[in-house]
C-alpha atoms as a PDB file:
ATOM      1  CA  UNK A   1     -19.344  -0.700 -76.534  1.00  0.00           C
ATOM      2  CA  UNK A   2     -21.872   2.561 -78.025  1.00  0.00           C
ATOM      3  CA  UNK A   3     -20.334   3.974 -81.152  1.00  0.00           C
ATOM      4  CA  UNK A   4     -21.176   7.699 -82.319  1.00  0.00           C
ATOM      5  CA  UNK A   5     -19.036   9.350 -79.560  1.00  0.00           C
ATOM      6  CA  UNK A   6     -19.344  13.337 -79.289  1.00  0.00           C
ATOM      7  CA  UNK A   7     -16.562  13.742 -76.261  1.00  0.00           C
ATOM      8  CA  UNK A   8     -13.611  11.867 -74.535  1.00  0.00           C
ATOM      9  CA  UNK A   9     -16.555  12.017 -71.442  1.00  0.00           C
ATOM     10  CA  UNK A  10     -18.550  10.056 -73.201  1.00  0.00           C
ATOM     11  CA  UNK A  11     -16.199   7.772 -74.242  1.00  0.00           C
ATOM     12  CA  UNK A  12     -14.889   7.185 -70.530  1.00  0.00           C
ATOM     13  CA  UNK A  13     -18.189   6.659 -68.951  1.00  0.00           C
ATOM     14  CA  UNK A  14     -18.620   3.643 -71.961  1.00  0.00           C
ATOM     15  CA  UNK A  15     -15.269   2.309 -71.488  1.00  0.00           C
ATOM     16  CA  UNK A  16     -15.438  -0.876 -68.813  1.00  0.00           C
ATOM     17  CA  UNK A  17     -15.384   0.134 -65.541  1.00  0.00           C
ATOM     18  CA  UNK A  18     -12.034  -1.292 -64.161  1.00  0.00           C
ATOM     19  CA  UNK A  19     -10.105   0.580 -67.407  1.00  0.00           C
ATOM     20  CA  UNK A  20     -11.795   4.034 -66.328  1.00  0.00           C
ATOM     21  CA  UNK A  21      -9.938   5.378 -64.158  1.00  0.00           C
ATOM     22  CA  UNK A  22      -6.802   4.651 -66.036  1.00  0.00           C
ATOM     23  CA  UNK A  23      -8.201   6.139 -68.937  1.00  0.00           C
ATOM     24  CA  UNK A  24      -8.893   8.933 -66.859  1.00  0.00           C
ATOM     25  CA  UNK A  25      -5.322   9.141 -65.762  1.00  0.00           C
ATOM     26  CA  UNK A  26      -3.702   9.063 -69.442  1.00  0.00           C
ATOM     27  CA  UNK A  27      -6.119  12.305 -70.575  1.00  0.00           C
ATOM     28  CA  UNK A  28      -4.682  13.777 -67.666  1.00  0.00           C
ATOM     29  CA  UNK A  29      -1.139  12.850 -68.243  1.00  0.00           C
ATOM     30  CA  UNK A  30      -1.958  14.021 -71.720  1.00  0.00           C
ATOM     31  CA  UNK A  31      -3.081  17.467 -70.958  1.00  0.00           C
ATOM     32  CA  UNK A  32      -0.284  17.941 -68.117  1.00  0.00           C
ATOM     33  CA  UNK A  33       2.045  17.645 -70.920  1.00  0.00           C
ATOM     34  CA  UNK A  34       0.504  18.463 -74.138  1.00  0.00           C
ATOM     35  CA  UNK A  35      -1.866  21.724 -72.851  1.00  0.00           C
ATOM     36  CA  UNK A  36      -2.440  23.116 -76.082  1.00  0.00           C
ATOM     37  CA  UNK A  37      -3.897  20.021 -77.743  1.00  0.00           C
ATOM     38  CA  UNK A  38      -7.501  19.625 -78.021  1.00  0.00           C
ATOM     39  CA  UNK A  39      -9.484  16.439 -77.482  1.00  0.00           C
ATOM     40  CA  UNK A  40     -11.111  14.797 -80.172  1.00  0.00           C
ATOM     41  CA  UNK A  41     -12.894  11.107 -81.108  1.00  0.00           C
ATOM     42  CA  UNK A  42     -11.319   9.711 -83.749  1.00  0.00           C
ATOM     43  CA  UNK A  43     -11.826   6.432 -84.717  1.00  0.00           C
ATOM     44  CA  UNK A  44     -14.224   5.753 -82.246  1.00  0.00           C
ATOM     45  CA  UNK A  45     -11.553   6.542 -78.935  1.00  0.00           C
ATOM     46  CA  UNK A  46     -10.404   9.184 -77.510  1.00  0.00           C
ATOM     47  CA  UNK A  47      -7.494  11.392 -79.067  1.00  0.00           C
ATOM     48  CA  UNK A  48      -5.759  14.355 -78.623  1.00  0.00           C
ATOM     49  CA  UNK A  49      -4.905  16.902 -81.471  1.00  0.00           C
ATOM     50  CA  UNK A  50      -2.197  19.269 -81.849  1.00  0.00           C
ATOM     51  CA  UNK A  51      -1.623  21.641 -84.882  1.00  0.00           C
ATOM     52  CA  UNK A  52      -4.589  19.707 -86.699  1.00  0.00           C
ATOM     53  CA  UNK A  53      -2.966  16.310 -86.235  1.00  0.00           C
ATOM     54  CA  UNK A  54      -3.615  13.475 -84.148  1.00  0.00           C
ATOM     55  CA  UNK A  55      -1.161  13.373 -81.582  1.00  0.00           C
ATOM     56  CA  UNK A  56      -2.351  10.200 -79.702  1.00  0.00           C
ATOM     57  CA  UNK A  57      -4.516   8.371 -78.847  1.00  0.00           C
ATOM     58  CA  UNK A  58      -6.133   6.424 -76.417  1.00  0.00           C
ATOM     59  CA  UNK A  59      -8.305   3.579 -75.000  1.00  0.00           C
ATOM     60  CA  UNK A  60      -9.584   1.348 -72.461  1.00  0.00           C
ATOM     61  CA  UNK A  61     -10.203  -2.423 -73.044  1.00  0.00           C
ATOM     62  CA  UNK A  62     -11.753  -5.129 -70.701  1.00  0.00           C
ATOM     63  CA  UNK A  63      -7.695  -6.304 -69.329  1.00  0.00           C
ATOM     64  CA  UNK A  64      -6.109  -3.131 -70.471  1.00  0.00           C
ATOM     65  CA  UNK A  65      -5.610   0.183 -72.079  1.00  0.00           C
ATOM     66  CA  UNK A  66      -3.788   1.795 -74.784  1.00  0.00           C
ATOM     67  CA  UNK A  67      -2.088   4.185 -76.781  1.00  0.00           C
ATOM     68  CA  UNK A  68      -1.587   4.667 -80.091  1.00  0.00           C
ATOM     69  CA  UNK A  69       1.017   4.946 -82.030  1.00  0.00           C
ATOM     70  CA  UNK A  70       4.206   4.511 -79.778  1.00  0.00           C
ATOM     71  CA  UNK A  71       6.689   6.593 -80.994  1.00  0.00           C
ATOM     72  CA  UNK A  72      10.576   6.211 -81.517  1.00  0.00           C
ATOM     73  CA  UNK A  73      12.797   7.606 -78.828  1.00  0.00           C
ATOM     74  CA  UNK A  74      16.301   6.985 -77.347  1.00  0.00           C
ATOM     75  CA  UNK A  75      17.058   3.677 -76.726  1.00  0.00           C
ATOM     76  CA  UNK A  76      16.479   3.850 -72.995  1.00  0.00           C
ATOM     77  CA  UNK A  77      13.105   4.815 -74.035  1.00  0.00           C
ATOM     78  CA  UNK A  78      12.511   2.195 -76.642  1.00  0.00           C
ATOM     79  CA  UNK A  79      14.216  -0.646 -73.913  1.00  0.00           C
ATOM     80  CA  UNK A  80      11.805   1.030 -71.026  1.00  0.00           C
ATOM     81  CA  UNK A  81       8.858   0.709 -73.187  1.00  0.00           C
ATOM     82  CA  UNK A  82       9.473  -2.590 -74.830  1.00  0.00           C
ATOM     83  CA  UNK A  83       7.970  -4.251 -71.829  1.00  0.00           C
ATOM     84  CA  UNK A  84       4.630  -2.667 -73.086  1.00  0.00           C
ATOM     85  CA  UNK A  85       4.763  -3.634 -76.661  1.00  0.00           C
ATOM     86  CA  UNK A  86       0.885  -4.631 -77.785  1.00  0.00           C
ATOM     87  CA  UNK A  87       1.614  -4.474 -81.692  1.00  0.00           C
ATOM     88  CA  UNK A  88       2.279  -2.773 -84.675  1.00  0.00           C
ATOM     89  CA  UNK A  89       2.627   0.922 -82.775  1.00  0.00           C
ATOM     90  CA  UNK A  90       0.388   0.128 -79.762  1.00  0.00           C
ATOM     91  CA  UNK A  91       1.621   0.337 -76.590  1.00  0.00           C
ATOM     92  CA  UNK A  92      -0.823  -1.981 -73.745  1.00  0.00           C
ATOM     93  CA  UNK A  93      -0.747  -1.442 -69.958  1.00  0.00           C
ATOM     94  CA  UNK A  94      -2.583  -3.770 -67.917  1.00  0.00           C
ATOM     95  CA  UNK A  95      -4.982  -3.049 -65.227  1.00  0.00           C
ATOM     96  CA  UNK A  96      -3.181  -5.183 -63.089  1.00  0.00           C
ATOM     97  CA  UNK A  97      -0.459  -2.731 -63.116  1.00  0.00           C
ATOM     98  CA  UNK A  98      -0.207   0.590 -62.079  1.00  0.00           C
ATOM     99  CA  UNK A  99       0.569   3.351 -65.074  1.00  0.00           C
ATOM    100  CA  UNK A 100       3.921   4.111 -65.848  1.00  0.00           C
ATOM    101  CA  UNK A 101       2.814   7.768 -65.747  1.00  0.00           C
ATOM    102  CA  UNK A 102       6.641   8.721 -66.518  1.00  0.00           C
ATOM    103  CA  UNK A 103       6.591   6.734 -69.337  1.00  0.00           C
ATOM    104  CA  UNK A 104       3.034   7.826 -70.464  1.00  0.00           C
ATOM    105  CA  UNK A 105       4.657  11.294 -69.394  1.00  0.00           C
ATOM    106  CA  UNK A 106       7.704  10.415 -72.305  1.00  0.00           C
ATOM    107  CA  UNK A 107       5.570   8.956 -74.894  1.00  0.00           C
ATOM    108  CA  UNK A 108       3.164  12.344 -75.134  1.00  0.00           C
ATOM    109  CA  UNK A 109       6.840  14.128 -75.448  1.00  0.00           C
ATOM    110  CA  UNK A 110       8.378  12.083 -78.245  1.00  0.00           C
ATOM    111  CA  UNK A 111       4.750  12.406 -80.131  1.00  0.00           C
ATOM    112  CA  UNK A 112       4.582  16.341 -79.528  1.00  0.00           C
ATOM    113  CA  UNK A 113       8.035  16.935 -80.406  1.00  0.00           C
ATOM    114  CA  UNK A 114       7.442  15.044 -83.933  1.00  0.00           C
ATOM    115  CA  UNK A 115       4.438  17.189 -84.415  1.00  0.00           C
ATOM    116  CA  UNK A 116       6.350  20.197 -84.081  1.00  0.00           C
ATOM    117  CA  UNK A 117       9.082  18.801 -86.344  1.00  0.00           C
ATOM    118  CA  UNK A 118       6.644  18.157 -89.071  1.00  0.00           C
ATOM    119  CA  UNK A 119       4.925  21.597 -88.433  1.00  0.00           C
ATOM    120  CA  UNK A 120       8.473  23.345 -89.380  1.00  0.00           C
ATOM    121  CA  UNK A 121       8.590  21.033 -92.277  1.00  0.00           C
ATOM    122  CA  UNK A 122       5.429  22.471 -93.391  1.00  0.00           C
ATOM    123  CA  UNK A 123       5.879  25.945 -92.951  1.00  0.00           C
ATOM    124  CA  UNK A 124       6.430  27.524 -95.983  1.00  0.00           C
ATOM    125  CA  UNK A 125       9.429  29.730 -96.276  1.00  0.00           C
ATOM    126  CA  UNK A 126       9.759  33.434 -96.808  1.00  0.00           C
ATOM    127  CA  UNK A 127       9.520  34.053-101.148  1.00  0.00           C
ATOM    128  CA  UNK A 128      12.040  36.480-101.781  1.00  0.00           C
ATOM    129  CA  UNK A 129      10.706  39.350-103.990  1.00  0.00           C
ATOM    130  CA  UNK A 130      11.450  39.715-107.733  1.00  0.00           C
ATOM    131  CA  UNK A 131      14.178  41.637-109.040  1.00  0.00           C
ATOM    132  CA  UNK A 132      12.894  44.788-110.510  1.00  0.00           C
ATOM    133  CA  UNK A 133       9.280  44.338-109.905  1.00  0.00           C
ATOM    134  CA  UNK A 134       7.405  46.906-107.961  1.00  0.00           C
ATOM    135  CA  UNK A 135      10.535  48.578-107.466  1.00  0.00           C
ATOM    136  CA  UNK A 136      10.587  52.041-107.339  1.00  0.00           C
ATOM    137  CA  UNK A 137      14.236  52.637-107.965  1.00  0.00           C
ATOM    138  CA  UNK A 138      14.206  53.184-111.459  1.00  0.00           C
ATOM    139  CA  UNK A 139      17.303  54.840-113.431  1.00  0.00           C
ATOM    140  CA  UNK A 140      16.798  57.594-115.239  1.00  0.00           C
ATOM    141  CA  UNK A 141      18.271  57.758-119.250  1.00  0.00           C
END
Protein backbone atom coordinates (compact mmCIF):
# COMPACT_ATOMS: atom_id res chain seq x y z
CA UNK A 1 0.00 0.00 0.00
CA UNK A 2 1.12 4.09 -1.14
CA UNK A 3 2.35 5.92 1.90
CA UNK A 4 2.25 9.90 2.05
CA UNK A 5 -1.58 10.07 2.51
CA UNK A 6 -3.18 13.74 2.37
CA UNK A 7 -7.04 12.52 3.16
CA UNK A 8 -9.08 9.54 4.63
CA UNK A 9 -10.23 9.51 0.52
CA UNK A 10 -7.15 8.73 -0.38
CA UNK A 11 -6.54 6.33 2.01
CA UNK A 12 -9.88 4.37 1.13
CA UNK A 13 -9.40 4.26 -2.53
CA UNK A 14 -5.65 2.47 -1.51
CA UNK A 15 -7.08 0.25 0.99
CA UNK A 16 -7.91 -3.42 -0.77
CA UNK A 17 -10.93 -3.47 -2.38
CA UNK A 18 -13.05 -6.04 -0.36
CA UNK A 19 -12.08 -3.85 3.11
CA UNK A 20 -13.47 -0.55 1.33
CA UNK A 21 -16.58 -0.43 1.85
CA UNK A 22 -16.27 -1.34 5.45
CA UNK A 23 -13.87 1.24 5.89
CA UNK A 24 -16.28 3.38 4.39
CA UNK A 25 -18.90 2.34 6.86
CA UNK A 26 -16.69 2.94 10.16
CA UNK A 27 -15.90 6.87 8.92
CA UNK A 28 -19.45 7.01 8.70
CA UNK A 29 -20.29 5.42 11.95
CA UNK A 30 -17.58 7.73 13.17
CA UNK A 31 -18.98 10.97 12.04
CA UNK A 32 -22.73 9.86 12.94
CA UNK A 33 -21.47 9.82 16.37
CA UNK A 34 -18.50 11.91 16.82
CA UNK A 35 -19.67 15.14 14.34
CA UNK A 36 -17.36 17.52 15.65
CA UNK A 37 -14.17 15.52 15.09
CA UNK A 38 -12.12 16.16 12.15
CA UNK A 39 -10.40 13.57 9.98
CA UNK A 40 -6.87 13.26 9.91
CA UNK A 41 -3.88 10.59 8.65
CA UNK A 42 -1.97 9.67 11.29
CA UNK A 43 0.29 7.07 11.15
CA UNK A 44 -0.30 6.32 7.77
CA UNK A 45 -4.49 5.40 8.34
CA UNK A 46 -7.17 7.12 8.74
CA UNK A 47 -8.13 8.88 12.17
CA UNK A 48 -10.43 11.04 13.60
CA UNK A 49 -9.53 14.00 15.99
CA UNK A 50 -11.40 15.61 18.64
CA UNK A 51 -10.15 18.54 20.88
CA UNK A 52 -6.58 18.04 19.20
CA UNK A 53 -6.41 14.36 20.11
CA UNK A 54 -6.69 11.30 18.27
CA UNK A 55 -9.84 9.83 18.99
CA UNK A 56 -9.57 6.66 16.79
CA UNK A 57 -8.54 5.27 14.38
CA UNK A 58 -8.98 3.17 11.60
CA UNK A 59 -8.01 0.69 8.83
CA UNK A 60 -8.58 -1.79 6.26
CA UNK A 61 -6.38 -4.94 5.80
CA UNK A 62 -6.50 -7.72 3.07
CA UNK A 63 -9.03 -10.24 5.71
CA UNK A 64 -10.07 -7.38 7.86
CA UNK A 65 -10.29 -3.98 9.35
CA UNK A 66 -9.60 -2.17 12.43
CA UNK A 67 -9.72 0.19 15.07
CA UNK A 68 -7.49 1.48 17.27
CA UNK A 69 -7.27 1.65 20.52
CA UNK A 70 -10.38 -0.23 22.01
CA UNK A 71 -11.37 1.42 24.89
CA UNK A 72 -12.62 0.23 28.44
CA UNK A 73 -16.33 0.16 28.99
CA UNK A 74 -18.91 -1.74 31.14
CA UNK A 75 -18.49 -5.16 31.24
CA UNK A 76 -21.26 -5.95 28.79
CA UNK A 77 -19.23 -3.90 26.55
CA UNK A 78 -15.87 -5.39 27.24
CA UNK A 79 -17.75 -9.25 27.06
CA UNK A 80 -19.57 -7.94 23.61
CA UNK A 81 -16.35 -6.85 22.23
CA UNK A 82 -14.07 -9.56 23.40
CA UNK A 83 -15.12 -11.59 20.44
CA UNK A 84 -13.17 -8.92 18.37
CA UNK A 85 -10.01 -8.79 20.30
CA UNK A 86 -6.93 -8.39 17.54
CA UNK A 87 -4.21 -7.29 20.23
CA UNK A 88 -2.79 -5.01 22.48
CA UNK A 89 -5.88 -2.25 22.01
CA UNK A 90 -6.94 -3.30 18.48
CA UNK A 91 -10.12 -4.35 17.87
CA UNK A 92 -10.37 -6.71 14.14
CA UNK A 93 -13.63 -7.34 12.25
CA UNK A 94 -13.51 -9.62 9.46
CA UNK A 95 -14.81 -9.14 6.06
CA UNK A 96 -16.54 -12.19 6.32
CA UNK A 97 -18.73 -10.61 8.80
CA UNK A 98 -20.94 -7.92 8.69
CA UNK A 99 -19.97 -4.69 11.11
CA UNK A 100 -21.21 -4.62 14.40
CA UNK A 101 -22.17 -1.00 13.65
CA UNK A 102 -23.71 -0.86 17.36
CA UNK A 103 -20.68 -1.85 18.68
CA UNK A 104 -18.54 0.39 16.33
CA UNK A 105 -21.47 2.86 17.37
CA UNK A 106 -20.24 2.13 21.42
CA UNK A 107 -16.62 2.09 20.88
CA UNK A 108 -16.60 5.89 19.19
CA UNK A 109 -18.75 6.69 22.59
CA UNK A 110 -16.45 5.24 25.23
CA UNK A 111 -13.38 7.01 23.17
CA UNK A 112 -15.29 10.50 22.97
CA UNK A 113 -16.42 10.43 26.40
CA UNK A 114 -12.61 9.88 27.63
CA UNK A 115 -11.65 12.76 25.48
CA UNK A 116 -13.96 14.95 27.12
CA UNK A 117 -12.89 13.63 30.54
CA UNK A 118 -9.33 14.46 29.87
CA UNK A 119 -10.36 17.88 28.30
CA UNK A 120 -11.93 18.87 31.92
CA UNK A 121 -8.78 17.56 33.39
CA UNK A 122 -6.97 20.01 31.40
CA UNK A 123 -8.86 22.97 31.77
CA UNK A 124 -7.31 25.17 33.94
CA UNK A 125 -9.31 26.53 36.78
CA UNK A 126 -10.46 30.02 37.59
CA UNK A 127 -7.13 31.92 39.71
CA UNK A 128 -8.73 33.71 42.34
CA UNK A 129 -7.44 37.34 42.56
CA UNK A 130 -4.94 38.59 45.19
CA UNK A 131 -5.91 40.05 48.31
CA UNK A 132 -5.34 43.71 48.21
CA UNK A 133 -3.97 44.04 44.79
CA UNK A 134 -5.63 46.31 42.35
CA UNK A 135 -8.12 46.91 44.85
CA UNK A 136 -9.57 50.05 45.06
CA UNK A 137 -11.00 49.85 48.52
CA UNK A 138 -8.41 51.39 50.37
CA UNK A 139 -8.92 52.71 54.14
CA UNK A 140 -8.29 55.91 54.85
CA UNK A 141 -5.84 56.86 58.22
Amino acid sequence: MKKGFTSIDEYIAACPEQAQSYVQKIRETIKSVAPKAKERISYQIACFELNGKNLVHFAGWKNHVSMYPTPEGSEAFNKAIAKYAGGKGTTKFSLDEPLPLMLIQQIVKFRVADNLANEKLKAPSPQPSPKGRGSTNKKEK
